[in-house]
N, C-alpha and C. Protein backbone atom coordinates (compact mmCIF):
# COMPACT_ATOMS: atom_id res chain seq x y z
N UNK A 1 -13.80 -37.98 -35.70
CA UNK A 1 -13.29 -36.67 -35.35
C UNK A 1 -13.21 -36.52 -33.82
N UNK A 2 -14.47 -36.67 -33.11
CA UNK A 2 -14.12 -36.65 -31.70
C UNK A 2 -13.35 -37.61 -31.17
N UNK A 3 -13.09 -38.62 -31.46
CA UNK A 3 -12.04 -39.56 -30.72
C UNK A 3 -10.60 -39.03 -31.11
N UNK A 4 -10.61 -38.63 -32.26
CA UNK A 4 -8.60 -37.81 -32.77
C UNK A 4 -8.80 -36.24 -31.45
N UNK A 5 -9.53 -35.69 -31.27
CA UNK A 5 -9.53 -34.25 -30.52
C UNK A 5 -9.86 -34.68 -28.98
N UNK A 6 -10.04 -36.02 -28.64
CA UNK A 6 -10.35 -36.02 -27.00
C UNK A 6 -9.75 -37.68 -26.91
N UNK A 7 -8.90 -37.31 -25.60
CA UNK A 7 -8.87 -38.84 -25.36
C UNK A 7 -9.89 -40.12 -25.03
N UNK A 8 -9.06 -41.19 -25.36
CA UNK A 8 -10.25 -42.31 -25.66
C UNK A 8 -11.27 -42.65 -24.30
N UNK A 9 -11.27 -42.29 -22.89
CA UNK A 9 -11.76 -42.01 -22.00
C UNK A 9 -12.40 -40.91 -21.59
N UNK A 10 -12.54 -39.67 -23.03
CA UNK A 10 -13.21 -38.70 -22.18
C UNK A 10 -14.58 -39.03 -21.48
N UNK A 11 -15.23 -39.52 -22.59
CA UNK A 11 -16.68 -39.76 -21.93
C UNK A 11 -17.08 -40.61 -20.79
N UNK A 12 -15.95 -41.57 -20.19
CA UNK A 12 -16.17 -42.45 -19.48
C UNK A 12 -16.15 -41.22 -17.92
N UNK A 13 -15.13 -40.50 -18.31
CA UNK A 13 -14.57 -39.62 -17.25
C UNK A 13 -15.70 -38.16 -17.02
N UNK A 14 -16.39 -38.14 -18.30
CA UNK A 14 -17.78 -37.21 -17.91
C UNK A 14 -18.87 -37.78 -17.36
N UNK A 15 -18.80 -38.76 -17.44
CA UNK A 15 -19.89 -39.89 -16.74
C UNK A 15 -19.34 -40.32 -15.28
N UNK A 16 -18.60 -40.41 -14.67
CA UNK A 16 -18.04 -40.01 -13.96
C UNK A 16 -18.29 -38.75 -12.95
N UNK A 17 -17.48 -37.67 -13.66
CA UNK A 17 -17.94 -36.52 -13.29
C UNK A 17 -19.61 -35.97 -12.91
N UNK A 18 -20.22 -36.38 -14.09
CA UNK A 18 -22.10 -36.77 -13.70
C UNK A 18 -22.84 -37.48 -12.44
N UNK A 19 -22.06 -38.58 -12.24
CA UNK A 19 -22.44 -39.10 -10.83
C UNK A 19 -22.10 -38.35 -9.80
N UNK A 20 -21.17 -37.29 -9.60
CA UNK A 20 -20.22 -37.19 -8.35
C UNK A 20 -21.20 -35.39 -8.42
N UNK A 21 -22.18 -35.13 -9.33
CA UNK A 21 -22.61 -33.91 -9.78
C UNK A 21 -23.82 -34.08 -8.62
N UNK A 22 -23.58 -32.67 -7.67
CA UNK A 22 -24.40 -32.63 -6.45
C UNK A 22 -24.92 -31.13 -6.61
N UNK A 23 -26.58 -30.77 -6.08
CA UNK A 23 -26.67 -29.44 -6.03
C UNK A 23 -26.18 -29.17 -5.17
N UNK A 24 -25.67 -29.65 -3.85
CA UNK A 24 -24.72 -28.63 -2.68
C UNK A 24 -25.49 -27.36 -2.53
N UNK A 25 -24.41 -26.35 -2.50
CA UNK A 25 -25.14 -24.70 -2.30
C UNK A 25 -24.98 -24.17 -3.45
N UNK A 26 -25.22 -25.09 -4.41
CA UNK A 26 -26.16 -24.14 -5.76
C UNK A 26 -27.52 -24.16 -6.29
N UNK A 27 -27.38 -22.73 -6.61
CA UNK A 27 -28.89 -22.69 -7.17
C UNK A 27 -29.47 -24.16 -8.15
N UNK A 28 -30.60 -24.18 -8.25
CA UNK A 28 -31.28 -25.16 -9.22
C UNK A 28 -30.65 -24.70 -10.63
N UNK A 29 -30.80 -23.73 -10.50
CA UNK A 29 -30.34 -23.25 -12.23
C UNK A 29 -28.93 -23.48 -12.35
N UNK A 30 -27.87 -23.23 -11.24
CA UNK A 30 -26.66 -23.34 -11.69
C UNK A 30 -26.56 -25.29 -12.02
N UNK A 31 -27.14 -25.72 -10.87
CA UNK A 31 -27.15 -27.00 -10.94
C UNK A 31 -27.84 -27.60 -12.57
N UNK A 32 -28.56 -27.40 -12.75
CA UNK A 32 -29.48 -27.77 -13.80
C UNK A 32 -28.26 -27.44 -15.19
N UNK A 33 -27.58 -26.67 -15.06
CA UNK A 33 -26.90 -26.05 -16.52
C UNK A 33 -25.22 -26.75 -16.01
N UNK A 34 -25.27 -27.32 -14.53
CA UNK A 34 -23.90 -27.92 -14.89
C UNK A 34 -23.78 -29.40 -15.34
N UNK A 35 -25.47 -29.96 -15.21
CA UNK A 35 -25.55 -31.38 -15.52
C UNK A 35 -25.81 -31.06 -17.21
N UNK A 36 -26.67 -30.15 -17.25
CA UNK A 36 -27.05 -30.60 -18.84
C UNK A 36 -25.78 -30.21 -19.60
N UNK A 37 -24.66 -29.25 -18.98
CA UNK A 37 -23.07 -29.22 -20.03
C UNK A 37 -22.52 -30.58 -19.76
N UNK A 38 -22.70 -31.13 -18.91
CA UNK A 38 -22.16 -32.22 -18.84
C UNK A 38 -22.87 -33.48 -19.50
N UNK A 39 -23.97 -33.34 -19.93
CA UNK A 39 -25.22 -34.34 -20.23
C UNK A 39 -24.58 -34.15 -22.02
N UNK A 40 -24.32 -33.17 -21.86
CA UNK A 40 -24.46 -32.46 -23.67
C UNK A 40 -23.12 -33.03 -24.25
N UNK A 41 -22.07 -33.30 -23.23
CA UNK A 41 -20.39 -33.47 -23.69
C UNK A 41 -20.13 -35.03 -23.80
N UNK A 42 -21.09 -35.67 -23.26
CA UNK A 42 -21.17 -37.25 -23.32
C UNK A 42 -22.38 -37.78 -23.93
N UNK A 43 -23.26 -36.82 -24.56
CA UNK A 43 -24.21 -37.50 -25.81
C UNK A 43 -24.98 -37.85 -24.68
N UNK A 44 -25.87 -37.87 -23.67
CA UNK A 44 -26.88 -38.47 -23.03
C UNK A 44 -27.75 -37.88 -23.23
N UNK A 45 -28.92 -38.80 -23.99
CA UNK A 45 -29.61 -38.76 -24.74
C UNK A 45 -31.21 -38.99 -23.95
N UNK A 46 -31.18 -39.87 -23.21
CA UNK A 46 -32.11 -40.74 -22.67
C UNK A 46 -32.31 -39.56 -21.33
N UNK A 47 -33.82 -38.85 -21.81
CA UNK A 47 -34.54 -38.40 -21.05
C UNK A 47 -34.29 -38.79 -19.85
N UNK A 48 -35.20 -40.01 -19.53
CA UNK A 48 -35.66 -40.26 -18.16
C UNK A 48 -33.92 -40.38 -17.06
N UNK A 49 -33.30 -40.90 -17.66
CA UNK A 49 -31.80 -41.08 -16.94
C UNK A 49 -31.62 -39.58 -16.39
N UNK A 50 -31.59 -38.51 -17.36
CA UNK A 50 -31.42 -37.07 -17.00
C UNK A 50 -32.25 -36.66 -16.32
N UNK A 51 -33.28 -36.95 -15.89
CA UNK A 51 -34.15 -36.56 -15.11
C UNK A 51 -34.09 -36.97 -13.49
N UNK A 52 -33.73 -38.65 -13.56
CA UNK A 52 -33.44 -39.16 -12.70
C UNK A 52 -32.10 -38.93 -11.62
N UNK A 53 -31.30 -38.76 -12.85
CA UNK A 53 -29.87 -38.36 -12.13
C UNK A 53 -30.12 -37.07 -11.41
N UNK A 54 -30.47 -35.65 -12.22
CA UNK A 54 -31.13 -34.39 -11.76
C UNK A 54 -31.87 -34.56 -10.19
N UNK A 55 -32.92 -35.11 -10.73
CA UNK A 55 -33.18 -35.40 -9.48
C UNK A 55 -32.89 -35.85 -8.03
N UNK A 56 -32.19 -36.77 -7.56
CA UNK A 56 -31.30 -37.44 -6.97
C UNK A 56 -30.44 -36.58 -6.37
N UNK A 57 -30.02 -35.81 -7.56
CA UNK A 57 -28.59 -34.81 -6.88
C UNK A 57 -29.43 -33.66 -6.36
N UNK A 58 -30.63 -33.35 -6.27
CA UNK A 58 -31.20 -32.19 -5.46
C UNK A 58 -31.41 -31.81 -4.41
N UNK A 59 -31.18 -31.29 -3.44
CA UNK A 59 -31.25 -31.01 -2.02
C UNK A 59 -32.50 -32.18 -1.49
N UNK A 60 -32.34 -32.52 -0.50
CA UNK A 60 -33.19 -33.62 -0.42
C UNK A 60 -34.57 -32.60 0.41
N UNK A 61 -34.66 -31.59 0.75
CA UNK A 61 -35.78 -30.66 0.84
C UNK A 61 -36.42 -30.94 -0.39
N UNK A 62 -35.88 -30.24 -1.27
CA UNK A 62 -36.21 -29.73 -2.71
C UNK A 62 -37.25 -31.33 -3.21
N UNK A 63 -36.05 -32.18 -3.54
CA UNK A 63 -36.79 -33.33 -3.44
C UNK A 63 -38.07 -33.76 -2.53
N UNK A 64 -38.44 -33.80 -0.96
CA UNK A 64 -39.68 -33.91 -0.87
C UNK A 64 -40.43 -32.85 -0.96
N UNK A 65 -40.29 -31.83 -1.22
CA UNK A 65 -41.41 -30.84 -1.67
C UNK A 65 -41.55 -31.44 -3.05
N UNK A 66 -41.08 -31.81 -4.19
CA UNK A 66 -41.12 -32.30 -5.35
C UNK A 66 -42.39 -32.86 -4.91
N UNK A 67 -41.68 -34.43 -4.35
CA UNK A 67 -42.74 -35.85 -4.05
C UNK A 67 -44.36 -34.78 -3.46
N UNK A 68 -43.85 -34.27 -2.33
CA UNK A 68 -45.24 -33.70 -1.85
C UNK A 68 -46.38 -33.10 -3.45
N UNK A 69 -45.62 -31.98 -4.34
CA UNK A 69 -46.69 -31.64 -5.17
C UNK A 69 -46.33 -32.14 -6.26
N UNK A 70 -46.60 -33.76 -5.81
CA UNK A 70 -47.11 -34.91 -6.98
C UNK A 70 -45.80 -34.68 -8.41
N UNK A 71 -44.64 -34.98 -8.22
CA UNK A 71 -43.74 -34.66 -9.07
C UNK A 71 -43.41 -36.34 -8.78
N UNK A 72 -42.54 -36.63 -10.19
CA UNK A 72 -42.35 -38.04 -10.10
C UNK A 72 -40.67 -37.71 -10.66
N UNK A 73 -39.88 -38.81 -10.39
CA UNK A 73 -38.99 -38.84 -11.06
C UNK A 73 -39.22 -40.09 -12.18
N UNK A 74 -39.72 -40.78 -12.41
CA UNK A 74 -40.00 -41.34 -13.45
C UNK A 74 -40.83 -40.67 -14.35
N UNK A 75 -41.58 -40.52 -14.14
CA UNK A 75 -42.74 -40.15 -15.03
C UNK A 75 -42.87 -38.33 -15.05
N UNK A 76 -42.35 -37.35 -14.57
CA UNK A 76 -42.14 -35.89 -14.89
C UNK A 76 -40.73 -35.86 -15.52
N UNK A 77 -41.15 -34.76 -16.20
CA UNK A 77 -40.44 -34.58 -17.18
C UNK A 77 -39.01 -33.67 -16.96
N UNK A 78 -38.20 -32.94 -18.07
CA UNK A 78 -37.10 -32.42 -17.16
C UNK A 78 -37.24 -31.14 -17.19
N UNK A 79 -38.20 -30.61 -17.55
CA UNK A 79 -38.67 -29.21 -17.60
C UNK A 79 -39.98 -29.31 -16.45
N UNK A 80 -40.62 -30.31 -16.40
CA UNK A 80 -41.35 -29.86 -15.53
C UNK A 80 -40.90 -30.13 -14.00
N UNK A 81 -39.58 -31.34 -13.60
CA UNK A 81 -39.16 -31.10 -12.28
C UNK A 81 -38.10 -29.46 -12.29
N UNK A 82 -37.62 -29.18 -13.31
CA UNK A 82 -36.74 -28.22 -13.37
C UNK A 82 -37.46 -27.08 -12.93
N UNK A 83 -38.45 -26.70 -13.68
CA UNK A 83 -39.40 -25.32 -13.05
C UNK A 83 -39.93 -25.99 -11.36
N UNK A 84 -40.12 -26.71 -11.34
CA UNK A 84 -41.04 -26.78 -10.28
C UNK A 84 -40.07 -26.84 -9.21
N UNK A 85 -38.66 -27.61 -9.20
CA UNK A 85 -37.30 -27.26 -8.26
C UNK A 85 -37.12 -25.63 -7.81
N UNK A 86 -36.88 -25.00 -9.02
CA UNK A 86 -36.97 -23.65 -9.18
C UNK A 86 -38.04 -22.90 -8.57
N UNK A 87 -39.11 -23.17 -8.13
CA UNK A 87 -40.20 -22.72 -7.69
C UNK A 87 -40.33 -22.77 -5.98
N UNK A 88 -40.13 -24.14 -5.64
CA UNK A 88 -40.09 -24.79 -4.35
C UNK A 88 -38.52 -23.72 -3.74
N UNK A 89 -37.37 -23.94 -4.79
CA UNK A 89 -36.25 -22.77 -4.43
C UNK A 89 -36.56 -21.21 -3.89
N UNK A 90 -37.52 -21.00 -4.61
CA UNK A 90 -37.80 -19.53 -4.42
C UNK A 90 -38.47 -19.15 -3.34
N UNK A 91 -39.56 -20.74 -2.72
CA UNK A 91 -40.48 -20.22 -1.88
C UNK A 91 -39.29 -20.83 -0.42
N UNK A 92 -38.75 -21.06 -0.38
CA UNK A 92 -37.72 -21.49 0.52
C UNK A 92 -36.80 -20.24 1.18
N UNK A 93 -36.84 -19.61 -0.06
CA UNK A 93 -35.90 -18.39 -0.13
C UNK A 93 -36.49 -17.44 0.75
N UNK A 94 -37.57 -17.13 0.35
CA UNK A 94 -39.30 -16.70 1.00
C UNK A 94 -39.12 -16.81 2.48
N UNK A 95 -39.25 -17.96 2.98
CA UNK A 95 -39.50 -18.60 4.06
C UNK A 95 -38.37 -18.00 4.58
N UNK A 96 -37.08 -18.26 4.27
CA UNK A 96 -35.48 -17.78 5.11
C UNK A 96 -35.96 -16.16 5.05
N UNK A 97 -36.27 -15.74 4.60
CA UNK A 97 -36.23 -14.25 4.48
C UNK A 97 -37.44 -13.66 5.52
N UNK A 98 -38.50 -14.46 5.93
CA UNK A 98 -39.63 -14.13 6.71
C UNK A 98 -39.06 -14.31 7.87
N UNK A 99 -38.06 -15.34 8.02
CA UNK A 99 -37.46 -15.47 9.71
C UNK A 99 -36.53 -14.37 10.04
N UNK A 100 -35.61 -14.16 8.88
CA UNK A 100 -34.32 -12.73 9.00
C UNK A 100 -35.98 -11.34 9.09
N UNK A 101 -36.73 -11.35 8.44
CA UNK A 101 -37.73 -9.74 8.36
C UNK A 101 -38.73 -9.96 10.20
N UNK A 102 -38.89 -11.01 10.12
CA UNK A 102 -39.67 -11.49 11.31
C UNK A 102 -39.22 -10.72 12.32
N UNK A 103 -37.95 -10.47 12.57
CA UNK A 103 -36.86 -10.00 14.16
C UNK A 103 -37.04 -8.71 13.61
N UNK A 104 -36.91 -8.13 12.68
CA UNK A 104 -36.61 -6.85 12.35
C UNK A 104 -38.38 -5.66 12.17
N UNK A 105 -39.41 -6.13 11.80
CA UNK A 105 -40.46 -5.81 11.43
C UNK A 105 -41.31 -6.67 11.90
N UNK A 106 -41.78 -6.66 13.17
CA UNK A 106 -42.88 -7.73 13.63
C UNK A 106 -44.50 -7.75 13.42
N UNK A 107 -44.43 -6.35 12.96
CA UNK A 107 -45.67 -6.25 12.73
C UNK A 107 -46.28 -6.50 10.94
N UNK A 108 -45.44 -6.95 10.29
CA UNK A 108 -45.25 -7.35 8.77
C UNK A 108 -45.42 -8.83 8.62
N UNK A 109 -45.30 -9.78 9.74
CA UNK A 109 -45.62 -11.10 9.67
C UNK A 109 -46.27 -11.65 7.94
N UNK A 110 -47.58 -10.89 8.09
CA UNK A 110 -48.25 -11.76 6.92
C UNK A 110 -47.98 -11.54 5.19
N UNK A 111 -46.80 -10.21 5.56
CA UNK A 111 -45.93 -10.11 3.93
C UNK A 111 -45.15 -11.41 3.15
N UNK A 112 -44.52 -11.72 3.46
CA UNK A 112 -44.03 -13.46 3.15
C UNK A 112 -45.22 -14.43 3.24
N UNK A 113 -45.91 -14.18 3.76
CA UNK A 113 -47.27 -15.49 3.68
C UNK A 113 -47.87 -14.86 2.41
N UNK A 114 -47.75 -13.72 2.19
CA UNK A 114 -48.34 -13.60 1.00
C UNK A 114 -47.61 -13.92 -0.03
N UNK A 115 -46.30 -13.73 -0.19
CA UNK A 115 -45.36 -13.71 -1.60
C UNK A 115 -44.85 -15.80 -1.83
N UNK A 116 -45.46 -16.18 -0.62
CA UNK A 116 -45.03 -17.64 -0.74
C UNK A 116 -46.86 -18.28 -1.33
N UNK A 117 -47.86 -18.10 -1.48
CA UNK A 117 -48.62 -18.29 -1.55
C UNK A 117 -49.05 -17.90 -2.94
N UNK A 118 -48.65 -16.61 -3.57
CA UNK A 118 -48.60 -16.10 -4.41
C UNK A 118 -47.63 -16.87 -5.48
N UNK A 119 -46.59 -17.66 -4.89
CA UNK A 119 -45.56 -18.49 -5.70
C UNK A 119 -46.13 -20.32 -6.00
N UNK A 120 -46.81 -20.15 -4.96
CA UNK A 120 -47.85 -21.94 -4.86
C UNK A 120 -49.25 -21.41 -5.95
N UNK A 121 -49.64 -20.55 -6.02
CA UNK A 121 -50.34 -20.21 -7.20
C UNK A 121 -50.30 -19.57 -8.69
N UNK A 122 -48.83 -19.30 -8.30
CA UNK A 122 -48.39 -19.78 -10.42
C UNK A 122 -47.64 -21.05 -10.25
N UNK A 123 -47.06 -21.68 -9.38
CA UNK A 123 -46.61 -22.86 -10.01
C UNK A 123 -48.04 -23.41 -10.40
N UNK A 124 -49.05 -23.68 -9.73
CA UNK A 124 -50.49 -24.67 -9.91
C UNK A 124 -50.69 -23.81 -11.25
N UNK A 125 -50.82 -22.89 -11.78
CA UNK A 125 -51.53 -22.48 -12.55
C UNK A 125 -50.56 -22.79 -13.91
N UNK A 126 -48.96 -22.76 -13.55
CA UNK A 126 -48.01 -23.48 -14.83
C UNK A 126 -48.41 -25.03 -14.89
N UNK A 127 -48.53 -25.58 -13.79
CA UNK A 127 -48.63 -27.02 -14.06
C UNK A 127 -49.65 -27.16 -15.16
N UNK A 128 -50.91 -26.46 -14.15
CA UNK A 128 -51.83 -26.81 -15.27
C UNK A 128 -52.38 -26.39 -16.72
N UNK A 129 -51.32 -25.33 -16.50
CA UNK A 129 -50.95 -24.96 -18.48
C UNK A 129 -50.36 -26.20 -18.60
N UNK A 130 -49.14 -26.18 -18.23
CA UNK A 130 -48.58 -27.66 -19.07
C UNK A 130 -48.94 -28.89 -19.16
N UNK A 131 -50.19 -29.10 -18.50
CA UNK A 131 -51.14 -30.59 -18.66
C UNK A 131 -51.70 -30.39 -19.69
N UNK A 132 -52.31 -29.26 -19.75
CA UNK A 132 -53.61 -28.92 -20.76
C UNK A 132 -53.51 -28.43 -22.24
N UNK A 133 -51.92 -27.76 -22.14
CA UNK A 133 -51.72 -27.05 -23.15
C UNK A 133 -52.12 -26.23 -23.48
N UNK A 134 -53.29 -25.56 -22.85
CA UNK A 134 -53.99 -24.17 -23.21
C UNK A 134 -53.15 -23.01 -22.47
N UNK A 135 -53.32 -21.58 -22.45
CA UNK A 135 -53.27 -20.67 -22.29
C UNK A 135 -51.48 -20.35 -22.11
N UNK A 136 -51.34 -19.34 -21.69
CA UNK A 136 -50.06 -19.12 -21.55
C UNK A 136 -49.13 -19.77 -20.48
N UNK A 137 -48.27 -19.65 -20.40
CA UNK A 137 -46.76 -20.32 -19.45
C UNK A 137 -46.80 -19.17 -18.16
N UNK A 138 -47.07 -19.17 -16.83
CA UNK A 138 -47.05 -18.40 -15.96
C UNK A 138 -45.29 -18.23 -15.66
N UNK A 139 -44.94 -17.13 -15.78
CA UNK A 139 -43.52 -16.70 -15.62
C UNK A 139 -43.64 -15.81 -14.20
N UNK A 140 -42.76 -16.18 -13.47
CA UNK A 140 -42.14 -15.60 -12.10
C UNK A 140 -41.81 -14.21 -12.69
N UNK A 141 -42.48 -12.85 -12.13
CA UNK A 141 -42.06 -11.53 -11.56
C UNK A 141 -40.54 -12.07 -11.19
C-alpha cells in the first residue's frame, strides 16, 4: 500500500531531509516534533540513531550544557536528552532576559539568579525521579 500512494524514493528523500534537519532558531520542541514527523514518515525505529541524530542537530551550547550535566548521546535516552535540552533552553532564556532586565532594573540583579537556579533544581530532582522511578515527574511552572 505505501509504495502504490508514495513514490519509490520517498523514504530515501526523508532520510535525506533528516540529515539536513538543524535546530537553527528553533525551539527544542519545535525541533524535537520536526525530527520525530520525520522519524515517524520513514519508519525509524532504532532509538539510539534518533537520539543521536537529535542530538547533533542541537545548538552546540545546548549540546555542551548536555555533556556538562552528564547527558550522553549514546547512552541517554530520547526523553531524557529531550527534557533536559528543554530545560538548559529555558535557563538560557533566563540568562538573555537578566542581561535585557539588568539595564532596566539594577537593583533586581538577584531575580534571574533565582528563577535559573530554581530551573537547575527541578531538572536534578526530574533526573532523579527518572533514575529511581519513585515519586512524581517534576513539571516546569
Amino acid at each position: 500500500m505505501f509504495n502504490y500512494c508514495f513514490p519509490i524514493d520517498y523514504r530515501e528523500k526523508q532520510r535525506e531531509k533528516l540529515e539536513q534537519t538543524f535546530q537553527d532558531n528553533k525551539t527544542v520542541s519545535e525541533y524535537s516534533y520536526e525530527m520525530e514527523e520525520i522519524c515517524n514518515k520513514i519508519g525509524l525505529v532504532d532509538g539510539r540513531e534518533k537520539v543521536s541524530r537529535f542530538w547533533h542537530g542541537l545548538r552546540n551550547l545546548i549540546q555542551a550544557a548536555l555533556w556538562r550535566d552528564r547527558y550522553n548521546a549514546v547512552t541517554s535516552s530520547w526523553d531524557e536528552v529531550k527534557e533536559a535540552a528543554q530545560i538548559i533552553e529555558i535557563a538560557e532564556d533566563v540568562g538573555r532576559d537578566s542581561d535585557s532586565a539588568h539595564d532596566e532594573f539594577s537593583d533586581s540583579r538577584s531575580i534571574p539568579i533565582v528563577r535559573v537556579m530554581i530551573v537547575i533544581l527541578k531538572l536534578r530532582m526530574t533526573r532523579r525521579n527518572l533514575k529511581t522511578g519513585k515519586g512524581p515527574r517534576c513539571i516546569l511552572d
